[in-house]
C-alpha atoms as a PDB file:
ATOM      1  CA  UNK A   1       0.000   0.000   0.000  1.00  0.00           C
ATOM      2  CA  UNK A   2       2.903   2.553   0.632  1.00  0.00           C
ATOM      3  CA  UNK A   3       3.745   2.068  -3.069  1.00  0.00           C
ATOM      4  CA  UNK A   4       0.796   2.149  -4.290  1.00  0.00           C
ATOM      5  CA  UNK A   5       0.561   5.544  -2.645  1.00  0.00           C
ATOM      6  CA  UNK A   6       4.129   6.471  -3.349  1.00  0.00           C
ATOM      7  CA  UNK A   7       2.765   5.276  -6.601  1.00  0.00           C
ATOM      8  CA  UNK A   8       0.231   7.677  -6.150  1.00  0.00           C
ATOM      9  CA  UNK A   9       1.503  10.313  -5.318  1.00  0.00           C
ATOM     10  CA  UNK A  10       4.009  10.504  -8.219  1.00  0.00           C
ATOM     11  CA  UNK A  11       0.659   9.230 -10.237  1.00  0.00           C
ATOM     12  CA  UNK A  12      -0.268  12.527  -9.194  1.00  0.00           C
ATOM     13  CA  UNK A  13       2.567  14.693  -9.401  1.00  0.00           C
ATOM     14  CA  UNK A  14       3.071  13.439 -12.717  1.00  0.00           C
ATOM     15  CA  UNK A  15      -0.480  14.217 -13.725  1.00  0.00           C
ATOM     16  CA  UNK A  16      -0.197  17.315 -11.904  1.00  0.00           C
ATOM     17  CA  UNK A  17       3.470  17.781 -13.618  1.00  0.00           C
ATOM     18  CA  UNK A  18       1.395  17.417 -16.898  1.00  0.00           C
ATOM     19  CA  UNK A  19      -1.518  19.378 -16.280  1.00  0.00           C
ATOM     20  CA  UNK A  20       0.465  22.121 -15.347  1.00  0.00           C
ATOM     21  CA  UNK A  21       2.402  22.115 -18.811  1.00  0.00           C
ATOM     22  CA  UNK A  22      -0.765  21.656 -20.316  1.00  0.00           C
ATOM     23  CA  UNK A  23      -1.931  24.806 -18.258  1.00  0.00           C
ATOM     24  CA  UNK A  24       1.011  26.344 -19.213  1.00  0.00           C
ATOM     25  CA  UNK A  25       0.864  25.485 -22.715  1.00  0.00           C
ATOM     26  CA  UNK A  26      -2.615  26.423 -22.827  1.00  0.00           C
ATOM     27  CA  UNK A  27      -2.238  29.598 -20.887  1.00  0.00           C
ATOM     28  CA  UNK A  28       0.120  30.710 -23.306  1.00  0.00           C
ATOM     29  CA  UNK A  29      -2.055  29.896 -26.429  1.00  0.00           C
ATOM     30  CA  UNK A  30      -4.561  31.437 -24.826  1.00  0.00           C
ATOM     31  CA  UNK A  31      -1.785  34.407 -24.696  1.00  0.00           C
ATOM     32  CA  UNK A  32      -0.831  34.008 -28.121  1.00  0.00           C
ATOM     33  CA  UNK A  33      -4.644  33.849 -28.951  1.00  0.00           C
ATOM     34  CA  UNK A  34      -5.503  36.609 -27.342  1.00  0.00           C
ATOM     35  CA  UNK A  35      -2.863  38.640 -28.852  1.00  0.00           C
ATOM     36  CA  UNK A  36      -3.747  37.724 -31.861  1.00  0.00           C
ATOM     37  CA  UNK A  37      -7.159  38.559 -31.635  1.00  0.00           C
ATOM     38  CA  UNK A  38      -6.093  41.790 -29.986  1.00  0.00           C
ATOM     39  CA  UNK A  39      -3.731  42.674 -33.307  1.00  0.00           C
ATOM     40  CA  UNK A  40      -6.830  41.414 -35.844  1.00  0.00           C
ATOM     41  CA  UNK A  41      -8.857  43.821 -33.471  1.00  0.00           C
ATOM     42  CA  UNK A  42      -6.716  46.524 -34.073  1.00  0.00           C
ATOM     43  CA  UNK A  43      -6.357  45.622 -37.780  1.00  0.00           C
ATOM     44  CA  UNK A  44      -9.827  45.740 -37.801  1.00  0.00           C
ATOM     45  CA  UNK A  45     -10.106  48.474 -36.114  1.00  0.00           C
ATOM     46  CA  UNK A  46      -6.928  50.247 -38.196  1.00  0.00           C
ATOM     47  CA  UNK A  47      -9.207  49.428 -41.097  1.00  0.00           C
ATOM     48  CA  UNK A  48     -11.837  50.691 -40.426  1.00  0.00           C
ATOM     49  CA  UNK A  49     -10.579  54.290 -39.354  1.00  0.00           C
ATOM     50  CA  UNK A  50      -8.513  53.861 -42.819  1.00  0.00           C
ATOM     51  CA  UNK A  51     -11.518  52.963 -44.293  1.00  0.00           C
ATOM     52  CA  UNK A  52     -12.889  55.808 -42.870  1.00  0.00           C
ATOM     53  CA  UNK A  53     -10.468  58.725 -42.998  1.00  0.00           C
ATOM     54  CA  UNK A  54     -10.581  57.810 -46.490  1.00  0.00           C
ATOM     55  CA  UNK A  55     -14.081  58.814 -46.984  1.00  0.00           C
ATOM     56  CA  UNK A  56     -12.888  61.717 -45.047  1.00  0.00           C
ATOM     57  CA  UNK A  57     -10.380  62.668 -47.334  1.00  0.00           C
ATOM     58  CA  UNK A  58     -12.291  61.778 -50.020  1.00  0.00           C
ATOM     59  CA  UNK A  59     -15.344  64.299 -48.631  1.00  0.00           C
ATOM     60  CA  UNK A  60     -12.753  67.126 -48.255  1.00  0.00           C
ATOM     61  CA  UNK A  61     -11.266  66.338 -51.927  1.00  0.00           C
ATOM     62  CA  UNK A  62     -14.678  66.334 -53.520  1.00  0.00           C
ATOM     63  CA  UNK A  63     -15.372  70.033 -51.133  1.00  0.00           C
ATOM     64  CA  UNK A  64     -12.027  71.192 -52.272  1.00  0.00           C
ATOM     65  CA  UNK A  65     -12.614  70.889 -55.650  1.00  0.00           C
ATOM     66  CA  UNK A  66     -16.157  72.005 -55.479  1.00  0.00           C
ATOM     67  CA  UNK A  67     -15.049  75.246 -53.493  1.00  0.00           C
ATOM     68  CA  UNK A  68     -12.100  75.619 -56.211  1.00  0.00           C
ATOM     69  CA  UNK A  69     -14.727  75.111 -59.104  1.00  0.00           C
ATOM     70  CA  UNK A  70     -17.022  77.479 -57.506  1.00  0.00           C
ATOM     71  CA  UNK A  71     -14.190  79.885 -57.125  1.00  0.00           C
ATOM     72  CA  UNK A  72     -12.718  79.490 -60.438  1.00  0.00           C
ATOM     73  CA  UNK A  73     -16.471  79.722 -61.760  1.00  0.00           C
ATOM     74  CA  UNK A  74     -16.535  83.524 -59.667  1.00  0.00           C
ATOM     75  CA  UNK A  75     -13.404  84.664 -61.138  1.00  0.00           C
ATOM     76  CA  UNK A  76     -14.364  83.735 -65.168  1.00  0.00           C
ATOM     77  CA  UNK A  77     -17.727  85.456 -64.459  1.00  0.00           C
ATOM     78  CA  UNK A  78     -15.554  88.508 -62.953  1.00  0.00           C
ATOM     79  CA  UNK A  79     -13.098  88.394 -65.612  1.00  0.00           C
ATOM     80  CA  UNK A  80     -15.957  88.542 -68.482  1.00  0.00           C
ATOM     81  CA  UNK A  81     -18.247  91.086 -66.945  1.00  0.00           C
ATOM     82  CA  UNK A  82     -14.412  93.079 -66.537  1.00  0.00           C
ATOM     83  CA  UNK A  83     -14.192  92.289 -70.459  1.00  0.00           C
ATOM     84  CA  UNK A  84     -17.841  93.323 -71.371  1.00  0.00           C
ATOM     85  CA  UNK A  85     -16.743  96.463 -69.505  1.00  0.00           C
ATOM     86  CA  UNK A  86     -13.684  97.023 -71.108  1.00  0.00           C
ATOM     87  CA  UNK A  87     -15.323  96.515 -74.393  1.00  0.00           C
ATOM     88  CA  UNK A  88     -18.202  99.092 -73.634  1.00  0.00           C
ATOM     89  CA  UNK A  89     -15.673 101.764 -72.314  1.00  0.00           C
ATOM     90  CA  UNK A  90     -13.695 100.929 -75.500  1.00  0.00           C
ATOM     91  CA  UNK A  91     -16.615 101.232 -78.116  1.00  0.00           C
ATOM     92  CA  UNK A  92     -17.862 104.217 -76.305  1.00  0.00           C
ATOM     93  CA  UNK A  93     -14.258 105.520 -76.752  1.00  0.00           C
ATOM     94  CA  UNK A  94     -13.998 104.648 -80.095  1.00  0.00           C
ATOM     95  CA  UNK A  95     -17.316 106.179 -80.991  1.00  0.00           C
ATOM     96  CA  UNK A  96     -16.322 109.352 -78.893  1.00  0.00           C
ATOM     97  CA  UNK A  97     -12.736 109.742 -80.833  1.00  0.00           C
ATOM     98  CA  UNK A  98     -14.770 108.877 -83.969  1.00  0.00           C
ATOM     99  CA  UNK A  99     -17.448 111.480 -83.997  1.00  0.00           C
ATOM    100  CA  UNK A 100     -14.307 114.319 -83.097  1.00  0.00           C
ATOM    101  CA  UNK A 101     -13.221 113.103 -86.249  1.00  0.00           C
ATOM    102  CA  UNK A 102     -15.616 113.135 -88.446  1.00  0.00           C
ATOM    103  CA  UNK A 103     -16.572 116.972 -86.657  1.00  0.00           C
ATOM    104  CA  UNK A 104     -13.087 117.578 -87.046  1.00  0.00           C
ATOM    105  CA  UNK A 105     -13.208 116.475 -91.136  1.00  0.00           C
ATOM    106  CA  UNK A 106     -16.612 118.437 -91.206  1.00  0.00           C
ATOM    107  CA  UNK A 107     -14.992 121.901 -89.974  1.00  0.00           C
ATOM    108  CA  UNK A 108     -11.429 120.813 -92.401  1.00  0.00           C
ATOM    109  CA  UNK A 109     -13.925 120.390 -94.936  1.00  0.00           C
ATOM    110  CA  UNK A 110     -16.157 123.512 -94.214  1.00  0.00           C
ATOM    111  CA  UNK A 111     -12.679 125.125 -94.231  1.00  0.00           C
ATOM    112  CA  UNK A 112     -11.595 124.359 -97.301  1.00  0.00           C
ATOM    113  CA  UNK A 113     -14.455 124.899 -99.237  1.00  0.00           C
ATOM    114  CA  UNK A 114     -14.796 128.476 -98.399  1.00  0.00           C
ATOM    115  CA  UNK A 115     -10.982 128.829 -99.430  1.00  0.00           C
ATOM    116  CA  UNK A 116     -12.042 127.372-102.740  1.00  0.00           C
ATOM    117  CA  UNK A 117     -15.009 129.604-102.988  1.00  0.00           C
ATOM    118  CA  UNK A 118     -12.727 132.484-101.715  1.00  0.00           C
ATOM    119  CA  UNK A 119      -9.622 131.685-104.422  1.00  0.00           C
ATOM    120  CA  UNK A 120     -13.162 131.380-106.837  1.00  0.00           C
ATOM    121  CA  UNK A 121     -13.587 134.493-106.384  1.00  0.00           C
ATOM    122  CA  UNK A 122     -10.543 136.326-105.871  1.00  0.00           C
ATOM    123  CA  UNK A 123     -10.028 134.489-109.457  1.00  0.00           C
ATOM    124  CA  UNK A 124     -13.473 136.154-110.619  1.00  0.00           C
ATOM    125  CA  UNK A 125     -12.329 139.416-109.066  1.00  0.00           C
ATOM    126  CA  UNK A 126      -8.767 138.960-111.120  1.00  0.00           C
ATOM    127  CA  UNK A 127     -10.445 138.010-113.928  1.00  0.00           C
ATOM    128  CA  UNK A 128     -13.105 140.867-114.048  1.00  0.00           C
ATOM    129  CA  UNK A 129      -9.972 143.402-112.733  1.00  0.00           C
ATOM    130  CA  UNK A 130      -7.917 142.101-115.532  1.00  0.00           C
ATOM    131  CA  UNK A 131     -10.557 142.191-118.132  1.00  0.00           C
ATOM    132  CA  UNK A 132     -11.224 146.072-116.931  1.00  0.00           C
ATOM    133  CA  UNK A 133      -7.410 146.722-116.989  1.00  0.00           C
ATOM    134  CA  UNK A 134      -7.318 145.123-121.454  1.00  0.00           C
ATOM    135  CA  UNK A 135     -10.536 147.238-121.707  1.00  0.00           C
ATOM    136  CA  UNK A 136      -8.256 150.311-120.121  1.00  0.00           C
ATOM    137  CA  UNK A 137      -5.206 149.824-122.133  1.00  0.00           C
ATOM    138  CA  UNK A 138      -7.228 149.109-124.839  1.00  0.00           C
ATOM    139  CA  UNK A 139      -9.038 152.762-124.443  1.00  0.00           C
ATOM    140  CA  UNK A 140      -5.553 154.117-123.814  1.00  0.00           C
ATOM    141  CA  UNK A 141      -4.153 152.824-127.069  1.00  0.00           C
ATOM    142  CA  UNK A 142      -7.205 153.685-129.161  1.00  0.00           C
ATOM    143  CA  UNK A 143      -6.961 157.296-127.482  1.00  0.00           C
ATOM    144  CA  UNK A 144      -2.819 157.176-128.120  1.00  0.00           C
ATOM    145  CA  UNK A 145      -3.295 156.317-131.598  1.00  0.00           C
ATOM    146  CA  UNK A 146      -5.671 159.223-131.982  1.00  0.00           C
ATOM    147  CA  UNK A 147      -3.255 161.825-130.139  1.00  0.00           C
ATOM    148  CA  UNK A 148      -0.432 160.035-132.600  1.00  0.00           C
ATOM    149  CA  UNK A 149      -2.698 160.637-135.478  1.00  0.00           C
ATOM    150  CA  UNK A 150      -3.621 164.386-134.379  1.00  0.00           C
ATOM    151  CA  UNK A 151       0.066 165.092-133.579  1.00  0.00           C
ATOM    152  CA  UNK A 152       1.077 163.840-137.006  1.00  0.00           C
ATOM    153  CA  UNK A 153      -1.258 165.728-138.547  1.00  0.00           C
ATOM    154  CA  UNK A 154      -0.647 168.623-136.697  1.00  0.00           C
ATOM    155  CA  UNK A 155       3.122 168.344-137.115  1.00  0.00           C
ATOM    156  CA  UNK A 156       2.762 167.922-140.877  1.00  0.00           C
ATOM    157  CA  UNK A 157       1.069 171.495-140.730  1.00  0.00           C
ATOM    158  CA  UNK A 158       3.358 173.160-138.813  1.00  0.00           C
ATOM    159  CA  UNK A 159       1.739 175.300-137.636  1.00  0.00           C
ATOM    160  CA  UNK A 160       2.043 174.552-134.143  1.00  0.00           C
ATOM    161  CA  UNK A 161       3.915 176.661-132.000  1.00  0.00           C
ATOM    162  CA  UNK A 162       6.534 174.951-129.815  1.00  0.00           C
ATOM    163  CA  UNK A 163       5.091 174.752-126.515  1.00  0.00           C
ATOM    164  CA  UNK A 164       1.918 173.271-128.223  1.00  0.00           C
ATOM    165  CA  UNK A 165       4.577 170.473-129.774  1.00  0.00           C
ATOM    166  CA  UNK A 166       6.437 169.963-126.613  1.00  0.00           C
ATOM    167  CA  UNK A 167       2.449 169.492-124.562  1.00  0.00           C
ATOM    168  CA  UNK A 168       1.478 166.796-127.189  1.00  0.00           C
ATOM    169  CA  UNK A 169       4.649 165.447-127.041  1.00  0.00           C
ATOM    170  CA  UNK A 170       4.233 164.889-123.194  1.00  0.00           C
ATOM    171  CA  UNK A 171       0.775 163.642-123.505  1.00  0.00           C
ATOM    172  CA  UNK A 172       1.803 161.058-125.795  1.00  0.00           C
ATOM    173  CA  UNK A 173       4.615 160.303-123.686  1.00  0.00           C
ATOM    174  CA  UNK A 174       2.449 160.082-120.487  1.00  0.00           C
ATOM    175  CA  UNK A 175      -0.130 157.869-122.060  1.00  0.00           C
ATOM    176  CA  UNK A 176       2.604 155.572-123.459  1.00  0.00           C
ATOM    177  CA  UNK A 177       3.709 155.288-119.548  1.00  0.00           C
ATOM    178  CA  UNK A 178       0.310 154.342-118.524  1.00  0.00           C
ATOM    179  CA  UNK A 179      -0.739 151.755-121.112  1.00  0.00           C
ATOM    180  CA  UNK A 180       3.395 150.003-120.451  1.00  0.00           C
ATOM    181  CA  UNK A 181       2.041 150.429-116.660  1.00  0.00           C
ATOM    182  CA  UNK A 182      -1.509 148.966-117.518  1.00  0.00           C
ATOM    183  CA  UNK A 183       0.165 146.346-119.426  1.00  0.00           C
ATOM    184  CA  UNK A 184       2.288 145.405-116.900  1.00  0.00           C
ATOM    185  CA  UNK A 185      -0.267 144.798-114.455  1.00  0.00           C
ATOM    186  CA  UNK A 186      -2.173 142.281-116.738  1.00  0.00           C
END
């Protein structure tokens, strides 16, 4: 009987010995487990906050380029209602500068035609001046011819005195001055 509970005892203490490895063992695949489970856990869990800052970042994106669409959108619209301005202020301008110019070409024009009508009739005036001045020496030469013809005849009948002779003489020469004068104006 002491054997069999020497026997027994190391019965025991062997299938204590083993129970506790087995405890052990299992304790630390329970460990091993639990890590495990702890690591999918926070793979799970670092998935799902990936999963979900993406969407985040994905929201913001999509907002970002909204806003920047938007804001791109607002500038174009400023930038063309700055051009349709531009383009009024420049037509207006151009219509401004082109109305002086055409009043400006009006008064040149105005201008010019009363110098033509002026030369016109400064050329009239010439004309009619110059047509008096032919009808002058014309007068002058008929009335020199006459004087030439009366002094020749006279002379032939000598019967002039001198100072008669010398007065004709100076007529004649007088009128000859004036008609070379008259002549010289035309």
């Amino acid at each position: 009987k002491k054997e069999t509970n020497k026997e027994k005892r190391e019965n025991e203490e062997e299938k204590e010995g083993f129970l506790r490895e087995i405890r052990e063992e299992t304790a630390k695949q329970i460990d091993a487990l639990k890590i495990q489970h702890l690591l999918e856990l926070e793979k799970d869990t670092f998935d799902v906050k990936l999963l979900e800052e993406k969407e985040n970042l994905m929201k913001d994106l999509k907002k970002a380029s909204t806003n920047a669409k938007n804001k791109a959108n607002e500038k174009i619209a400023q930038l063309n209602k700055q051009i349709v301005l531009e383009r009024g202020e420049m037509f207006a301008e151009q219509q401004k500068e082109g109305k002086h110019l055409e009043e400006e070409f009006r008064l040149k024009e105005d201008r010019l035609n009363k110098s033509l009508i002026q030369i016109e009739e400064r050329e009239q005036a010439w004309e009619d001046d110059r047509a008096d001045v032919l009808r002058e020496v014309q007068r002058l030469k008929s009335e020199a011819t006459q004087m030439v013809t009366i002094l020749a005849m006279e002379y032939e009948e000598e019967n002039l005195s001198e100072d008669k002779k010398r007065t004709l003489s100076q007529e004649v020469y007088s009128l000859q001055l004036v008609v070379e004068m008259r002549t010289g104006e035309v």
